[in-house]
Structure formats: structure tokens, C-alpha cells
N, C-alpha and C. Protein backbone atom coordinates (compact mmCIF):
# COMPACT_ATOMS: atom_id res chain seq x y z
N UNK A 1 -17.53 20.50 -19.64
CA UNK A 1 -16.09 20.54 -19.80
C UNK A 1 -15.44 21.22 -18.59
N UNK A 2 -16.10 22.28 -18.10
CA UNK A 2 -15.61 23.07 -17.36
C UNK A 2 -15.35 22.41 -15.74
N UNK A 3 -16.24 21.16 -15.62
CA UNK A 3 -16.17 20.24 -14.34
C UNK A 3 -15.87 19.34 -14.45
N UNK A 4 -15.37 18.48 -16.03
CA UNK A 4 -14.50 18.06 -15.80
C UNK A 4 -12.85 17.96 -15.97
N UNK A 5 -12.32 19.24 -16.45
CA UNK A 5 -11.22 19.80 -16.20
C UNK A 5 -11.05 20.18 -14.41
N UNK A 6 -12.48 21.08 -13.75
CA UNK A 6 -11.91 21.07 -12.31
C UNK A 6 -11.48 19.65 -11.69
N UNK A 7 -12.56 18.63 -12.10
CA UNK A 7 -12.01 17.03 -11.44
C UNK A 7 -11.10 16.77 -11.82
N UNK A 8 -10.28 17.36 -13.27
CA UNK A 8 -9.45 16.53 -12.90
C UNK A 8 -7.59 17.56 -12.38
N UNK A 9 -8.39 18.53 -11.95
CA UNK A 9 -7.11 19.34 -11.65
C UNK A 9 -7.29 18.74 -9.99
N UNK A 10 -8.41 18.24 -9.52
CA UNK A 10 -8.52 17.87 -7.86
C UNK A 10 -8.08 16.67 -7.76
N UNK A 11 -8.22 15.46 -9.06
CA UNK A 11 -7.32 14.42 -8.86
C UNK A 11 -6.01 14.37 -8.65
N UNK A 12 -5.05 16.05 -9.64
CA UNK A 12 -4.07 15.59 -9.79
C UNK A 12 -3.50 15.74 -8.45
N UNK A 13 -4.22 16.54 -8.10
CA UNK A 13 -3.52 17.39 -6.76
C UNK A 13 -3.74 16.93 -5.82
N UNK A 14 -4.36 16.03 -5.29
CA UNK A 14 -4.25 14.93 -4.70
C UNK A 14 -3.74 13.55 -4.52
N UNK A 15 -3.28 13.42 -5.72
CA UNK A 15 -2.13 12.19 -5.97
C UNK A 15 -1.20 13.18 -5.52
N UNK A 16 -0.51 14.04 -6.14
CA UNK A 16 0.31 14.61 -5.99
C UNK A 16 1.02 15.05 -4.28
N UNK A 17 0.09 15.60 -3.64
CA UNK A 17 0.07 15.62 -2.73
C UNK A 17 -0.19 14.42 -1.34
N UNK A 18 -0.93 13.22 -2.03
CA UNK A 18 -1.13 12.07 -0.84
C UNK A 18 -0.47 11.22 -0.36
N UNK A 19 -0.25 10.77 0.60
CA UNK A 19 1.03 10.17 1.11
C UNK A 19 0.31 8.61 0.57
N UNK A 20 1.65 8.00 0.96
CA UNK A 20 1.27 6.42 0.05
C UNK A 20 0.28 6.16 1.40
N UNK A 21 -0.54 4.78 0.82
CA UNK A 21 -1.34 4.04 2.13
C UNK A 21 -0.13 3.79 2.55
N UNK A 22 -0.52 3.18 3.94
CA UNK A 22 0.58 2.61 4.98
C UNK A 22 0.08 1.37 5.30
N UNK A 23 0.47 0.47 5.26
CA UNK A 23 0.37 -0.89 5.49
C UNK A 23 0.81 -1.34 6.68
N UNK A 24 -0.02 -1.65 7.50
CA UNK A 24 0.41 -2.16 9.33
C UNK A 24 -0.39 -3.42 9.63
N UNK A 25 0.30 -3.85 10.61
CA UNK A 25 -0.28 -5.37 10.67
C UNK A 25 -1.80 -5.22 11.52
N UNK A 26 -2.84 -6.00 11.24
CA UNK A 26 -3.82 -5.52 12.13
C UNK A 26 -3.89 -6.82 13.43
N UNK A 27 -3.50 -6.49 14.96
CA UNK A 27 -3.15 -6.97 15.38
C UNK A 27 -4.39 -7.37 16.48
N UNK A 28 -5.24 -6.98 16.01
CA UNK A 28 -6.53 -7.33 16.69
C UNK A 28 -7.10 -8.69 16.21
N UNK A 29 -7.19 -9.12 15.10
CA UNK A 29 -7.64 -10.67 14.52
C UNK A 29 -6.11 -11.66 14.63
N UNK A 30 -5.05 -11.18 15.70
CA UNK A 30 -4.13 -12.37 15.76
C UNK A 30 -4.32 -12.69 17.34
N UNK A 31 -3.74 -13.87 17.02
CA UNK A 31 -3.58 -14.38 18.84
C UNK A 31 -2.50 -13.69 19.49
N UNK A 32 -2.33 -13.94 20.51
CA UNK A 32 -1.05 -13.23 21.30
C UNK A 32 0.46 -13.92 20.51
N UNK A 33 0.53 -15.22 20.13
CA UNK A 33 1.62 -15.61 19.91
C UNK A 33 2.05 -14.72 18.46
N UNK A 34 1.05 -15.17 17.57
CA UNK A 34 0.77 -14.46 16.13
C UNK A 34 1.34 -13.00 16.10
N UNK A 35 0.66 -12.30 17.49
CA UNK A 35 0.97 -10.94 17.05
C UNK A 35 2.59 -10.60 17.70
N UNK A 36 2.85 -11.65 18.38
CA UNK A 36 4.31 -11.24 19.01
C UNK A 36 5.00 -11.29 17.68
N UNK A 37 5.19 -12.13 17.14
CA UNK A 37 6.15 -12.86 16.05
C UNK A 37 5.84 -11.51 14.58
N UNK A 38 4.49 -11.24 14.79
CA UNK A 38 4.36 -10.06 13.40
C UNK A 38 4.78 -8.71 13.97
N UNK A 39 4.63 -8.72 15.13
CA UNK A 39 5.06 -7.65 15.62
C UNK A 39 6.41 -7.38 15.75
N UNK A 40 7.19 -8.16 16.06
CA UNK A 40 8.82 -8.26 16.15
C UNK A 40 9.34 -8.15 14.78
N UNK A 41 8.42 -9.09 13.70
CA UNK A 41 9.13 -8.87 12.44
C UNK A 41 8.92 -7.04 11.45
N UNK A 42 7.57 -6.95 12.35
CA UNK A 42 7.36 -5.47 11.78
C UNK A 42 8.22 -4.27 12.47
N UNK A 43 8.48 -4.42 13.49
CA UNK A 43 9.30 -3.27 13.83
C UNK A 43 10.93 -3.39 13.29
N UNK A 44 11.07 -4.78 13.20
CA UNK A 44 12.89 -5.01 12.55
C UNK A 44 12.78 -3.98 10.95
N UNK A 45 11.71 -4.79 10.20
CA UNK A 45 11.41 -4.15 9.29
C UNK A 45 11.51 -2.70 9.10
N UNK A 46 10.45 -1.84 10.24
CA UNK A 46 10.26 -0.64 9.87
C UNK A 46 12.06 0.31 10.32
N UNK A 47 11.93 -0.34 11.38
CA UNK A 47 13.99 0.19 11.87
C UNK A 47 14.69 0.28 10.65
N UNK A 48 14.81 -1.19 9.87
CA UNK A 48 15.75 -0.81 8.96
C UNK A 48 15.40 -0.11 7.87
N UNK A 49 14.11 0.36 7.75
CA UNK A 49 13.78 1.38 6.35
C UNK A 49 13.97 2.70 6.80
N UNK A 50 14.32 2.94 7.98
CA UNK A 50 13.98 4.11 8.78
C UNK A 50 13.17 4.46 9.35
N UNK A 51 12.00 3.76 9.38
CA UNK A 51 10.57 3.70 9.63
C UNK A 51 10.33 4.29 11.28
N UNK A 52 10.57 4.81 12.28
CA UNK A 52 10.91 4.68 14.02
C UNK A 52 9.47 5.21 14.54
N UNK A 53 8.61 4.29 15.28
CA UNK A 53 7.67 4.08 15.27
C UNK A 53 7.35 3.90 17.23
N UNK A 54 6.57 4.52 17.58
CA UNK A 54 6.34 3.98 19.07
C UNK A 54 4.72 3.09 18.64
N UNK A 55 4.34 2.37 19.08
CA UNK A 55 2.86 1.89 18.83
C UNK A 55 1.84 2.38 19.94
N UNK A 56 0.75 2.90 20.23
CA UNK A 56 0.14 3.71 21.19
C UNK A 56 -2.02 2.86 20.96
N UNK A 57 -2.49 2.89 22.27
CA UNK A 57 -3.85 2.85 22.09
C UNK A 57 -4.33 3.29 23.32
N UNK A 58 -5.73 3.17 23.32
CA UNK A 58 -6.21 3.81 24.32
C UNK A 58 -6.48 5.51 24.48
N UNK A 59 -6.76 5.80 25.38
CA UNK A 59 -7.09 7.63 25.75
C UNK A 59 -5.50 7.75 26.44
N UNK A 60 -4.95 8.69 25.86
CA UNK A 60 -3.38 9.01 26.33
C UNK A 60 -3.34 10.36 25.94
N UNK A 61 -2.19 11.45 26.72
CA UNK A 61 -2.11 12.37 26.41
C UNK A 61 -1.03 12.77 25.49
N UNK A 62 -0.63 13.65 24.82
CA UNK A 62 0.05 13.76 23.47
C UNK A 62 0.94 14.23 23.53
N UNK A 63 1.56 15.38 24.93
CA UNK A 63 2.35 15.79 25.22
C UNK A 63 3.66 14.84 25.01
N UNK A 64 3.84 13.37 25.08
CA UNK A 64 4.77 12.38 24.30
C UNK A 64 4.95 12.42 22.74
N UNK A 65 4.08 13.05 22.52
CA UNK A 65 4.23 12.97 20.71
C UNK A 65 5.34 13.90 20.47
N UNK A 66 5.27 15.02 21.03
CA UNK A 66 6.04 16.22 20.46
C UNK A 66 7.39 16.01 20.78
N UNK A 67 7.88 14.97 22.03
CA UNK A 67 8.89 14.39 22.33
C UNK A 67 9.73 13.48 21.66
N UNK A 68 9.12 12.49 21.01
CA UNK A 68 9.32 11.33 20.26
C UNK A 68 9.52 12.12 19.02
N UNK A 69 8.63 13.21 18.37
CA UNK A 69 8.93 13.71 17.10
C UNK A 69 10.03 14.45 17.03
N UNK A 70 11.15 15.44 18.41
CA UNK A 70 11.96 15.42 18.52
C UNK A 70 13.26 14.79 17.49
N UNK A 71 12.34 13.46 18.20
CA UNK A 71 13.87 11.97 17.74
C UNK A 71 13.44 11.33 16.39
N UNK A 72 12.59 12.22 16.06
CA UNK A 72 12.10 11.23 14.79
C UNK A 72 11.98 10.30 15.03
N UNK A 73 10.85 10.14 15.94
CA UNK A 73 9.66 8.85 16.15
C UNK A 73 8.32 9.16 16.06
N UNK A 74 7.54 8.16 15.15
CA UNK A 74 6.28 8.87 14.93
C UNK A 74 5.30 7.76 16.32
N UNK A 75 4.81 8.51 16.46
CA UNK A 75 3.49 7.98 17.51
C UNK A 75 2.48 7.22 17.01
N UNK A 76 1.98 5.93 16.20
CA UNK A 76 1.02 5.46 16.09
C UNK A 76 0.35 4.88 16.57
N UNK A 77 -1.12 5.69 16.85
CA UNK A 77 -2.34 4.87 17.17
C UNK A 77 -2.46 3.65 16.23
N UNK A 78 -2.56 2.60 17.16
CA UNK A 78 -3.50 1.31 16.88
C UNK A 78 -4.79 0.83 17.21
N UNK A 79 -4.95 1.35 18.37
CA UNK A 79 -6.22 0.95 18.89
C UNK A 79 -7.14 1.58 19.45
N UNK A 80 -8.19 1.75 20.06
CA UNK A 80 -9.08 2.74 20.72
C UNK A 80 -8.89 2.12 22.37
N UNK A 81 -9.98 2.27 23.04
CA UNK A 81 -9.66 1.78 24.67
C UNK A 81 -10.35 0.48 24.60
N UNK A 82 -10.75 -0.28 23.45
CA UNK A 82 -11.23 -1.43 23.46
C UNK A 82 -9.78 -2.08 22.62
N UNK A 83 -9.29 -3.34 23.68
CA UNK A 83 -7.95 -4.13 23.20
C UNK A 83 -8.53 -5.06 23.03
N UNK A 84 -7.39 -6.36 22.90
CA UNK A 84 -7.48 -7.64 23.06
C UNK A 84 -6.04 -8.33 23.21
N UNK A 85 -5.76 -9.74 23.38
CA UNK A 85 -4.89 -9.78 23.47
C UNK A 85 -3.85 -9.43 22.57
N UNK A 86 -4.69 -9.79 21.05
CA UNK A 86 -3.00 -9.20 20.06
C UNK A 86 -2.74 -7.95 20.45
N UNK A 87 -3.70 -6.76 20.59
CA UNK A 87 -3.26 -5.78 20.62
C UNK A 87 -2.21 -5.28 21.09
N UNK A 88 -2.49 -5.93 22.76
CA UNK A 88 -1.73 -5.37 23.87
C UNK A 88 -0.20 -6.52 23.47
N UNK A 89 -0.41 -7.63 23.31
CA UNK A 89 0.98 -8.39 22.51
C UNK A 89 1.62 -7.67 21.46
N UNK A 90 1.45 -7.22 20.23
CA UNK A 90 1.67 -7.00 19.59
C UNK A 90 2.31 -5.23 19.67
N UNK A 91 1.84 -4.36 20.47
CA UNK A 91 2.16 -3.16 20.48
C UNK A 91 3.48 -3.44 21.49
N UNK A 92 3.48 -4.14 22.68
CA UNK A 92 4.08 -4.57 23.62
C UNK A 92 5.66 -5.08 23.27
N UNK A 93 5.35 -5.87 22.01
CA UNK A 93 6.61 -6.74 21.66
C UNK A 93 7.37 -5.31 20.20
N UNK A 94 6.34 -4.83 19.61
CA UNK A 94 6.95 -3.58 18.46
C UNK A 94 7.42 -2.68 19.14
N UNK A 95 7.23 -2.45 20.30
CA UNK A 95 7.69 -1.01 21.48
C UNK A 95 9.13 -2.21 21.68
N UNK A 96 8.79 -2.91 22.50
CA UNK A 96 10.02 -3.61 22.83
C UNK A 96 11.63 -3.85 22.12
N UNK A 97 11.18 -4.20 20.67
CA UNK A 97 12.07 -4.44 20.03
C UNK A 97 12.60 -2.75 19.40
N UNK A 98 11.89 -1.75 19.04
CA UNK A 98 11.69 -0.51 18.60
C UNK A 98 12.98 -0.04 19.55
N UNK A 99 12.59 0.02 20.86
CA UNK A 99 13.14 0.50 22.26
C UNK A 99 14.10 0.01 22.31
N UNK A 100 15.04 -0.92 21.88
CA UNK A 100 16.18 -1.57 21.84
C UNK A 100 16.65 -1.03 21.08
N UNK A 101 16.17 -1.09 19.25
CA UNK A 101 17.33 -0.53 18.57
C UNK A 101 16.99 1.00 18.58
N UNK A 102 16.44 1.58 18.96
CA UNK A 102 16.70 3.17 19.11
C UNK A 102 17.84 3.35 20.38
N UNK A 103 17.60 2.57 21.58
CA UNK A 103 18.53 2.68 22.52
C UNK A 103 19.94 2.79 21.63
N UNK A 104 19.92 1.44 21.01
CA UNK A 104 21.41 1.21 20.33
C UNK A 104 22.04 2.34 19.64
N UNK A 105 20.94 3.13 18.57
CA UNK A 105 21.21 3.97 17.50
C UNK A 105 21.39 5.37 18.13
N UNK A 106 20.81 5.56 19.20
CA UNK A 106 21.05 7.02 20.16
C UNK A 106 22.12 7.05 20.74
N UNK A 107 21.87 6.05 21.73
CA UNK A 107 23.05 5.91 22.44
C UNK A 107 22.23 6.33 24.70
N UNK A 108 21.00 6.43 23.76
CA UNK A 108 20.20 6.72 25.21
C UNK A 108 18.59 6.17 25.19
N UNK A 109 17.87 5.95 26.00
CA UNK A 109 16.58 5.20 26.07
C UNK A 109 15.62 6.78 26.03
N UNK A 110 15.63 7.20 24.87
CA UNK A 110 14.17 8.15 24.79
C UNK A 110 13.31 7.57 25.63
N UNK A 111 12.27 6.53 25.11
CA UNK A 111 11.21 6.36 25.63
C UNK A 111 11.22 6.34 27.19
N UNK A 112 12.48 6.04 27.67
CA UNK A 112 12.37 6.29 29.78
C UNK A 112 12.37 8.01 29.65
N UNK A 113 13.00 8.37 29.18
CA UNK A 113 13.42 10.11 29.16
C UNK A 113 12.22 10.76 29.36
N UNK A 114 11.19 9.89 28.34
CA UNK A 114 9.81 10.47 28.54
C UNK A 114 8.81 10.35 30.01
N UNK A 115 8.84 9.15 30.34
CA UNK A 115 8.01 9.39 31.47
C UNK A 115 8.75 9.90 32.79
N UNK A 116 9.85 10.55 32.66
CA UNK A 116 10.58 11.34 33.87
C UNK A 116 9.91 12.98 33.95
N UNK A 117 9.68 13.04 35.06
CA UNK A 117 9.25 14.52 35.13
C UNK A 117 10.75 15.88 34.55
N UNK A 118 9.92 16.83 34.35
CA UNK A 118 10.88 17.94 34.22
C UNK A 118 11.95 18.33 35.39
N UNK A 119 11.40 17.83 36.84
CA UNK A 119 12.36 18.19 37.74
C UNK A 119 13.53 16.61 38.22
N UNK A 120 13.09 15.59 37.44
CA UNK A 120 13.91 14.67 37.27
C UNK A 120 15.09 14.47 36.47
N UNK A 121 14.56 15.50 35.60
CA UNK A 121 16.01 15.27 34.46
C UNK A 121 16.81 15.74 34.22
């Protein structure tokens, strides 16, 4: 009794506490065209829920994260340093469209802000 009252005080508290799954397109089993078109429709999507999303892969440094989280943009990894074409389509065209309507909704292009040095800005 006594273990399974602890299980189930660790279930609750873990629902309780777990964020929902997140559902993202996996852009590695599409073609380049495929992932443009899911990719464009996923970032319209995530904009209008509030969702503000940069898409990221590869070895990169993080010092951009803390920037973007600033503006309430979250940084998601998609990929490791092994791409393909959806990848690089698909992150390419969700940055793209992302980068537009944040431009619109700011009123300034974060994502250039970022790769300017400190004595540039």
C-alpha cells in the first residue's frame, strides 16, 4: 500500500507539473518542396497562437537564446549537424516567415539585432 500510494502521489505530480507534448513537423522525411509548404503553414500557425519560435540545428552557440527569450522567442532545436534537404528547407522557410511577422509585430528585425556585435549597436 505504502508504494502504491507513493506511485501514485509521483503520477500526480507529474501530470500536474508536465508540459503538454509539443507537436512539430518532422522535417527530415519531407522533400524540400513538402517541407517549405509545412513549414510556412507551421509558423503562420504557431504566430497566431502566440507560439514565436526561431528554428535552430547544428553545433551553435546559445548566447542567441537569452536574446530571443528577451522577445519572447523560444529557440528550437530541430536537428543535430546531420541535415537534409527538408531540414535546411523547412527551418529556412519557418525562420523566414517567423522573421516577417515578428518584424511586423515589433516594429524592428530582432533576429538582424542579433548577429550585430556589441560595438555595432
Amino acid at each position: 500500500m505504502k508504494h502504491a500510494l507513493a506511485a501514485l502521489l509521483l503520477f500526480a505530480a507529474s501530470l500536474h507539473g508536465a508540459d503538454p507534448k509539443e507537436s512539430f513537423p518532422e522535417f527530415m522525411n519531407l522533400a524540400k518542396h513538402d517541407a517549405a509548404k509545412t513549414a510556412r503553414r507551421q509558423a503562420q500557425a504557431d504566430f497566431t497562437a502566440g507560439h514565436y519560435r526561431i528554428l535552430v540545428y547544428g553545433l551553435r552557440a546559445s548566447s542567441e537564446d537569452k536574446r530571443f527569450a528577451k522577445e519572447g522567442v523560444q529557440v528550437k532545436p530541430i536537428a543535430g549537424c546531420i541535415v537534409n534537404d527538408g531540414i535546411l528547407e523547412g527551418a529556412r522557410i519557418y525562420n523566414d516567415v517567423m522573421r516577417e511577422k515578428m518584424k511586423a509585430k515589433l516594429g524592428r528585425d530582432i533576429f538582424d539585432e542579433t548577429n550585430k556585435t556589441e560595438s555595432e549597436k
